[in-house]
N, C-alpha and C. Protein backbone atom coordinates (compact mmCIF):
# COMPACT_ATOMS: atom_id res chain seq x y z
N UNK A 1 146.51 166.23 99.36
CA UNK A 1 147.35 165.54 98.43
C UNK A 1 148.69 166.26 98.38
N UNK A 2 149.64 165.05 98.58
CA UNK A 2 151.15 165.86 98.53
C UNK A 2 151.90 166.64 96.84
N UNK A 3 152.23 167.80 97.17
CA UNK A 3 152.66 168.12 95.24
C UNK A 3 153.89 167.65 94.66
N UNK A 4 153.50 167.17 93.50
CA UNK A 4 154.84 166.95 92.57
C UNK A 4 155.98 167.14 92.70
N UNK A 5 157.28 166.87 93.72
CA UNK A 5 158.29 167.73 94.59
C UNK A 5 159.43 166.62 94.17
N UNK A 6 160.73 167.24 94.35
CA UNK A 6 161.85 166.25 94.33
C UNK A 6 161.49 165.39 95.58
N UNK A 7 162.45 164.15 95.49
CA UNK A 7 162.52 163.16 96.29
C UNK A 7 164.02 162.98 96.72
N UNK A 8 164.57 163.54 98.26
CA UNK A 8 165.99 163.26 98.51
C UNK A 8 165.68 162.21 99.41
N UNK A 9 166.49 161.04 99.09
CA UNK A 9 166.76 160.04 100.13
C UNK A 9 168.60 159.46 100.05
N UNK A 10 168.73 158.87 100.82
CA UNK A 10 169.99 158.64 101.45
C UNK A 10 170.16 157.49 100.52
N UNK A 11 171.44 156.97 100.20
CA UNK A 11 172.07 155.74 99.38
C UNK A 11 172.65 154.68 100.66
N UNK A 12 172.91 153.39 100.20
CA UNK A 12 173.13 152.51 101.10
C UNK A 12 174.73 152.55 101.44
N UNK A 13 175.66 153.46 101.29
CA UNK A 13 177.45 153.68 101.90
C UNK A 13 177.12 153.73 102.82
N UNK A 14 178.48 153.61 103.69
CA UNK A 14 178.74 153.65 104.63
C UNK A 14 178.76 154.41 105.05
N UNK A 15 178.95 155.53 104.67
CA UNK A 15 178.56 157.31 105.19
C UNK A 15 177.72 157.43 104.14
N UNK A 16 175.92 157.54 104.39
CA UNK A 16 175.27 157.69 103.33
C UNK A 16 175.68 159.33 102.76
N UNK A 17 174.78 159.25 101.89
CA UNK A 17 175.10 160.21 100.56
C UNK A 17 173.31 160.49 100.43
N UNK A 18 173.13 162.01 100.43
CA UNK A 18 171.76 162.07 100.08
C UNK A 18 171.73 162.11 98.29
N UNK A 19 170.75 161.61 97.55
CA UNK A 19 170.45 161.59 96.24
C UNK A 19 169.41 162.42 96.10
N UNK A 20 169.46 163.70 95.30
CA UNK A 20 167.98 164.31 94.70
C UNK A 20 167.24 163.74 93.39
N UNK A 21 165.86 163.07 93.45
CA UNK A 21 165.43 162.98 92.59
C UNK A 21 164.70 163.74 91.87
N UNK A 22 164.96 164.28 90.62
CA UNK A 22 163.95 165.68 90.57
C UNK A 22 162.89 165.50 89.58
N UNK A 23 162.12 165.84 90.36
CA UNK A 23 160.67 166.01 89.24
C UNK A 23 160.81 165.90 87.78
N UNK A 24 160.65 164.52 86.90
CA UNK A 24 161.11 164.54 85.19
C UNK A 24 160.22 164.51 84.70
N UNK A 25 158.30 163.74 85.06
CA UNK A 25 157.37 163.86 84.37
C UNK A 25 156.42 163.39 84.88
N UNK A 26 155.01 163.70 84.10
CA UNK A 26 154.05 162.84 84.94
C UNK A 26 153.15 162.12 83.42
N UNK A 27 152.61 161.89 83.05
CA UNK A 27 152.28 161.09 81.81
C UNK A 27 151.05 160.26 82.48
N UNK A 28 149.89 160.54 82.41
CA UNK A 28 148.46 159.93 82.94
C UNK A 28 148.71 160.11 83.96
N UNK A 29 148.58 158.71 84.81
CA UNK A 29 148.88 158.37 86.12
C UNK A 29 150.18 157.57 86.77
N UNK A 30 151.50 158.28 85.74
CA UNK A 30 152.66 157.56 85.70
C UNK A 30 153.73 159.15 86.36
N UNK A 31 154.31 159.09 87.60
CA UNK A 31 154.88 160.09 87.76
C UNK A 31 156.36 159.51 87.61
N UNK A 32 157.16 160.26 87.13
CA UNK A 32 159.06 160.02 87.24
C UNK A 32 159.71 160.97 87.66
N UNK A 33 160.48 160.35 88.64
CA UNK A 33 161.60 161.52 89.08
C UNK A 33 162.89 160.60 88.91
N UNK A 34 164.08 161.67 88.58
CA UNK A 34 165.44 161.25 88.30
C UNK A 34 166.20 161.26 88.95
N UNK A 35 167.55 160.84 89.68
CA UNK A 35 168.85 161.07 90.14
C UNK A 35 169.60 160.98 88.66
N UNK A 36 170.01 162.47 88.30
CA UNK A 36 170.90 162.61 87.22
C UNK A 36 172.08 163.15 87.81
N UNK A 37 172.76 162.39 88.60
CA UNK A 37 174.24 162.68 89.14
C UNK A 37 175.07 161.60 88.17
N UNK A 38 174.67 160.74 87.25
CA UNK A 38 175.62 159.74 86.43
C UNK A 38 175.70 160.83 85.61
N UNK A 39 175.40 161.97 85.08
CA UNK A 39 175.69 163.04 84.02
C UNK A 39 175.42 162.44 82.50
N UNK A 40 174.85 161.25 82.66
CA UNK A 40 174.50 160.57 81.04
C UNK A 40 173.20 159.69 81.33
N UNK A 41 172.32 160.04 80.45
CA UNK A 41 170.81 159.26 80.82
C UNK A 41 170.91 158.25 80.49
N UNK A 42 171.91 157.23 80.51
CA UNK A 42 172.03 155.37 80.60
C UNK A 42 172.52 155.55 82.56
N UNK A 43 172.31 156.49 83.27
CA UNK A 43 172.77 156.30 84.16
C UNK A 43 172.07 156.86 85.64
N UNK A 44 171.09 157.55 84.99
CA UNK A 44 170.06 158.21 85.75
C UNK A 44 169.13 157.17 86.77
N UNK A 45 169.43 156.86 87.86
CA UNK A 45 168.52 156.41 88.75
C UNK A 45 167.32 157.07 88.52
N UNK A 46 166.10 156.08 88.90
CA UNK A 46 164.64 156.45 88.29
C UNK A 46 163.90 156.25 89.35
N UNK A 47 162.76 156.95 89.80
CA UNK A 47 161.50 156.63 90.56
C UNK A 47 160.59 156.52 89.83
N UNK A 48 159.61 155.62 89.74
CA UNK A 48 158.44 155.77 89.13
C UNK A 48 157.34 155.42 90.47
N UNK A 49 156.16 156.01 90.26
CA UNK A 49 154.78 155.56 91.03
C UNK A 49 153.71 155.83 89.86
N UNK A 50 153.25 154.55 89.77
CA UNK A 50 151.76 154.59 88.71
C UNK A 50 150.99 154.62 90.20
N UNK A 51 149.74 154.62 89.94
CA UNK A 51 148.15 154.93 90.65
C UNK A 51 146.99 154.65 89.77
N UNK A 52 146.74 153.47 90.15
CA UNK A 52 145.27 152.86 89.26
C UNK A 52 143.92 153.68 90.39
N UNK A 53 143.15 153.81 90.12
CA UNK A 53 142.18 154.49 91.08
C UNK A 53 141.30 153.20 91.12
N UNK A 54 140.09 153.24 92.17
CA UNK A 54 139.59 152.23 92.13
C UNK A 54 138.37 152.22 91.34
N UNK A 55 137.27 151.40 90.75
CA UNK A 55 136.60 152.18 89.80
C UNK A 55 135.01 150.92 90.16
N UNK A 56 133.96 151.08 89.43
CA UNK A 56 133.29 150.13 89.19
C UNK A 56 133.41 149.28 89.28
N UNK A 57 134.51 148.85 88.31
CA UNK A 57 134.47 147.57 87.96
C UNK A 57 135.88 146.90 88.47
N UNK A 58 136.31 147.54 89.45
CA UNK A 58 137.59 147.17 90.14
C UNK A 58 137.65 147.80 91.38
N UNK A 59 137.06 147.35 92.44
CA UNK A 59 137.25 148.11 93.87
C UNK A 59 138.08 147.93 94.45
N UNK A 60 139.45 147.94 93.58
CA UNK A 60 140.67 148.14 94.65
C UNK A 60 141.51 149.31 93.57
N UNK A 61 142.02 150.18 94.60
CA UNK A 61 142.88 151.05 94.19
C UNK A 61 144.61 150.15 94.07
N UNK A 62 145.51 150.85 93.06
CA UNK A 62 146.71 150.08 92.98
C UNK A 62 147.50 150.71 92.93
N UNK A 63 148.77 150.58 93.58
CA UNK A 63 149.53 152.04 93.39
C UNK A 63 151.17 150.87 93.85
N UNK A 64 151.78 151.59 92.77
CA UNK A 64 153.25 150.57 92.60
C UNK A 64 154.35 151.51 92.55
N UNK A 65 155.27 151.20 93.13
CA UNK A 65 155.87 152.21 93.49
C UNK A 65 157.57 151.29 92.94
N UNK A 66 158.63 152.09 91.82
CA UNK A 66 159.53 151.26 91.79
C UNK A 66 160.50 152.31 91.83
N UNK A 67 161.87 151.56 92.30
CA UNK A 67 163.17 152.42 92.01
C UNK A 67 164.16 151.64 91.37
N UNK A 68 164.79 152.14 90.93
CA UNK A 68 165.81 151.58 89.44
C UNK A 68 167.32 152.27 89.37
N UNK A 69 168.77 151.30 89.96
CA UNK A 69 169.43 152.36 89.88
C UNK A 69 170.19 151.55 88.98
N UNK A 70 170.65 151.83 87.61
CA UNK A 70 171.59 151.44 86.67
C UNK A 70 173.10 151.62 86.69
N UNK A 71 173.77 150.51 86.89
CA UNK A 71 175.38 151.43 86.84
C UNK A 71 176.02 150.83 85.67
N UNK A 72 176.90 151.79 85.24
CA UNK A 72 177.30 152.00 83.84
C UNK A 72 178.60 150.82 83.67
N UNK A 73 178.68 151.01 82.64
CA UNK A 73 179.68 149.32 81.95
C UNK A 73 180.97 150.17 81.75
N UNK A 74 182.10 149.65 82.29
CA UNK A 74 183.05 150.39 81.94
C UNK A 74 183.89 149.91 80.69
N UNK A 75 183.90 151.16 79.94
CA UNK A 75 184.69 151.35 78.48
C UNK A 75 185.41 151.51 78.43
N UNK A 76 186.35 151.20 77.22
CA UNK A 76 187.82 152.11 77.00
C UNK A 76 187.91 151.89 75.41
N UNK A 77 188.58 152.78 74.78
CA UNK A 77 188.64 153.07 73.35
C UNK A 77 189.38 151.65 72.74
N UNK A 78 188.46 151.03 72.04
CA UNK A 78 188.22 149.65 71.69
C UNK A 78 188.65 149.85 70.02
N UNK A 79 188.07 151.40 69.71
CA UNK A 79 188.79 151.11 68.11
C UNK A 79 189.46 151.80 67.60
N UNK A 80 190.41 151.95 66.45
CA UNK A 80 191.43 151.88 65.65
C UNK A 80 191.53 153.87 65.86
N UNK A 81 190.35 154.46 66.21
CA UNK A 81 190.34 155.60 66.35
C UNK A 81 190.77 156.26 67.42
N UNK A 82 190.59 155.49 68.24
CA UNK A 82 190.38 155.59 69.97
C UNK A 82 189.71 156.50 70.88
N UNK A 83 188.71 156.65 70.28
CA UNK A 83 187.16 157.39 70.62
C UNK A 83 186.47 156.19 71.53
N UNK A 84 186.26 156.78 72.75
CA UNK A 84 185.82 155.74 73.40
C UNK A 84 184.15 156.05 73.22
N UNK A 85 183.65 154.71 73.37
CA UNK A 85 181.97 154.28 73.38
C UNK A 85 181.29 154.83 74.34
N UNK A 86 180.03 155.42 73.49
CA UNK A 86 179.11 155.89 74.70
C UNK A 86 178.32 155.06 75.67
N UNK A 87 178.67 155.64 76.60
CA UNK A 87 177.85 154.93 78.03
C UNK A 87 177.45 154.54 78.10
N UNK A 88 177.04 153.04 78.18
CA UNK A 88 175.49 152.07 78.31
C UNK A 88 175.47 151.60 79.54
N UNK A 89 174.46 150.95 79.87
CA UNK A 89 174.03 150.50 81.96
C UNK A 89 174.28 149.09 81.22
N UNK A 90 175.42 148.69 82.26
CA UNK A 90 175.90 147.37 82.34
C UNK A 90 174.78 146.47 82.99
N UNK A 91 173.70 146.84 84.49
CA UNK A 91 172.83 146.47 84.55
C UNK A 91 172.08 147.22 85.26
N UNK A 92 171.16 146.41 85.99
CA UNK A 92 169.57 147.63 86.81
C UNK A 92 169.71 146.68 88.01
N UNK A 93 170.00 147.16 89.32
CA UNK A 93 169.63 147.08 90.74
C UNK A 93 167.85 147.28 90.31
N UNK A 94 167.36 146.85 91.16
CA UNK A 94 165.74 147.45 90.90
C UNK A 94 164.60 147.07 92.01
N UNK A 95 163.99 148.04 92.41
CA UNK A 95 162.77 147.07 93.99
C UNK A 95 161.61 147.90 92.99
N UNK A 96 160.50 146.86 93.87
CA UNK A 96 159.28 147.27 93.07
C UNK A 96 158.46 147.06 94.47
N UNK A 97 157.40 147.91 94.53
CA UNK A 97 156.33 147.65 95.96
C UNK A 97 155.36 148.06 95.37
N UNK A 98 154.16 147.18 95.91
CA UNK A 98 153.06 147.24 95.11
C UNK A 98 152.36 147.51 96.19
N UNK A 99 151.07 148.02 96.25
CA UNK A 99 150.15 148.32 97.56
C UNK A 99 148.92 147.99 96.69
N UNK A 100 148.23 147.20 97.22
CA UNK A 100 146.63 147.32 96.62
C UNK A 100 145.90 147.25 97.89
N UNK A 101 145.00 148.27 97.64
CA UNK A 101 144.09 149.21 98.80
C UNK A 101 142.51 149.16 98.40
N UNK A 102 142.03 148.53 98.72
CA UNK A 102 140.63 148.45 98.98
C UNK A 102 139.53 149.39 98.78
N UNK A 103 138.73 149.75 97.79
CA UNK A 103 138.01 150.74 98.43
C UNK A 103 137.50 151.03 99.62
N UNK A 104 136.96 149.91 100.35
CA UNK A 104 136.81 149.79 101.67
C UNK A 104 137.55 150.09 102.80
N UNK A 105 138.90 150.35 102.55
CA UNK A 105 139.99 150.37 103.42
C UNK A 105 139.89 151.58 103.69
N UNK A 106 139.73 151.86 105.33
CA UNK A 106 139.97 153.46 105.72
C UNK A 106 141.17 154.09 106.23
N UNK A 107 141.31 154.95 106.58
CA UNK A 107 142.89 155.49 106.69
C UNK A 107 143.63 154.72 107.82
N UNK A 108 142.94 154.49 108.39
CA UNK A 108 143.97 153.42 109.43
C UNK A 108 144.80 151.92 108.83
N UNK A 109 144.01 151.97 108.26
CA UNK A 109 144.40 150.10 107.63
C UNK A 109 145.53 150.42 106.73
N UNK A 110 145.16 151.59 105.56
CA UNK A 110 146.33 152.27 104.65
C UNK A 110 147.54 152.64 105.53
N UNK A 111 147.30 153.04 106.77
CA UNK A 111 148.72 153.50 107.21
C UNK A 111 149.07 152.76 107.78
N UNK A 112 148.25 151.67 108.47
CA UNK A 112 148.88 150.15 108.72
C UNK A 112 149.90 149.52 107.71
N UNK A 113 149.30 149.12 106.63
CA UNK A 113 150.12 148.78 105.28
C UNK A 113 151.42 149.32 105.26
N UNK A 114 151.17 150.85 105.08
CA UNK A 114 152.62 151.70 104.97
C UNK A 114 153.33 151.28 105.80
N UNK A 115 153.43 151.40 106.92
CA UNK A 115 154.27 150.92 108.21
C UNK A 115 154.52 150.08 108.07
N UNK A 116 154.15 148.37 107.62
CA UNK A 116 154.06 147.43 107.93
C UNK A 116 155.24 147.28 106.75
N UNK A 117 155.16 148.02 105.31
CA UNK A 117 156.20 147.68 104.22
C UNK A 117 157.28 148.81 104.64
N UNK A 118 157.38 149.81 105.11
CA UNK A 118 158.29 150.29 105.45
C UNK A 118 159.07 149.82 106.66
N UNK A 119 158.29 148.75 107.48
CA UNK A 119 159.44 148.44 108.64
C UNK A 119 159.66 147.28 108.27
N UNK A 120 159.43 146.52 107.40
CA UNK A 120 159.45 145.02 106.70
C UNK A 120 160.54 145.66 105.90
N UNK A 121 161.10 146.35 105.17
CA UNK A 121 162.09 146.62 104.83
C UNK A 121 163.68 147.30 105.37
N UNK A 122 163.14 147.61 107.09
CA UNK A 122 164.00 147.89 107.56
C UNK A 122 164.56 146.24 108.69
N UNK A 123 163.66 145.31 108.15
CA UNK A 123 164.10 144.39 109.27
C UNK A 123 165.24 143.59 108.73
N UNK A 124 165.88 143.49 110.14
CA UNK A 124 167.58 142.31 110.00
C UNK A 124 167.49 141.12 109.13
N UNK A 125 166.34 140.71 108.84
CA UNK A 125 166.31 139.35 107.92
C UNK A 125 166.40 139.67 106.66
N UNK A 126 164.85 140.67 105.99
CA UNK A 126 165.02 141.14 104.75
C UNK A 126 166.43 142.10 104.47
N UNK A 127 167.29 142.74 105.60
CA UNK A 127 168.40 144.08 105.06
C UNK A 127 169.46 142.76 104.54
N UNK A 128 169.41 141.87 105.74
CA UNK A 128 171.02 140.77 105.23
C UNK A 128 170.34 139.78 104.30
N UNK A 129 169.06 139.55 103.42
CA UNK A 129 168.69 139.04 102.55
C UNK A 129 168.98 139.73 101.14
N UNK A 130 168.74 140.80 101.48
CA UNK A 130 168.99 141.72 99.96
C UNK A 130 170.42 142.45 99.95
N UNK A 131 170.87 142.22 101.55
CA UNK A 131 172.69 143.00 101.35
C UNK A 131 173.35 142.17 100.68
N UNK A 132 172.88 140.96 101.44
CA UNK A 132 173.91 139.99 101.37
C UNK A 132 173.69 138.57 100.59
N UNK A 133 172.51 138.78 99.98
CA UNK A 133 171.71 137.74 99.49
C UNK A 133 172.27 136.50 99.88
N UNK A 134 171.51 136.88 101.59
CA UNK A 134 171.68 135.42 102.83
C UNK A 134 169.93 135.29 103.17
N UNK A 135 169.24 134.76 102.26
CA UNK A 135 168.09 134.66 103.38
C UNK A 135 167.47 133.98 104.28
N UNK A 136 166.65 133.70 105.38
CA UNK A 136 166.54 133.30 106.38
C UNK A 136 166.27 131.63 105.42
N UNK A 137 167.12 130.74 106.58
CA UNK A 137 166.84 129.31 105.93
C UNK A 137 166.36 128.81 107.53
């Protein structure tokens, strides 16, 4: 089992930019890591991965995996004081991937899956569907 570790991955510029996400919590079976480079937590890109295990009465394991990047609303001193307003996320970019895994499923089929959503997300249809929200007609 891999340990609780930051998460650096690359941003979508044109000269990417690596992002550190760093280890913020784990709460049951709910882990979070942050990109706190917005310097204000309305602005902190988020990882989350929950993990349902599979059990009795549910023989599939579930494991969801989301990322969340918020960008901030731009302000300017609106009142009579001219103290400008604190930071709020104008909105949330956001992907969510869900994997449900079989108890039955042995390590080949699981790393089938992986592959199969990790190169399904690198393909020319889905990248200019979600760049460019053009999708295949």
């Amino acid at each position: 089992m891999a340990a609780f570790a930051n998460i650096v991955i690359k941003d979508g510029a044109a000269t990417p930019v690596d992002h550190t996400f760093a280890v913020t919590s784990r709460l049951n079976n709910i882990l979070t890591w942050n990109d706190r480079s917005a310097g204000v937590a309305a602005g902190f890109k988020a990882i989350t991965l929950s993990y349902r295990p599979a059990s009795a009465s549910n023989a599939n394991a579930k494991l969801v995996i989301k990322v969340t990047d918020p960008r901030l609303a731009v302000t300017s001193a609106s009142s009579g004081s001219g103290i400008q307003p604190n930071p709020v996320a104008a909105y949330f970019a956001s992907a969510n991937i869900e994997f449900i895994l079989p108890a039955a499923s042995d390590a080949l089929a699981r790393s089938d899956i992986l592959a199969y959503a990790a190169n399904l997300l690198a393909n020319a249809q889905i990248v200019d569907a979600v760049k460019n929200l053009n999708p295949p007609v």
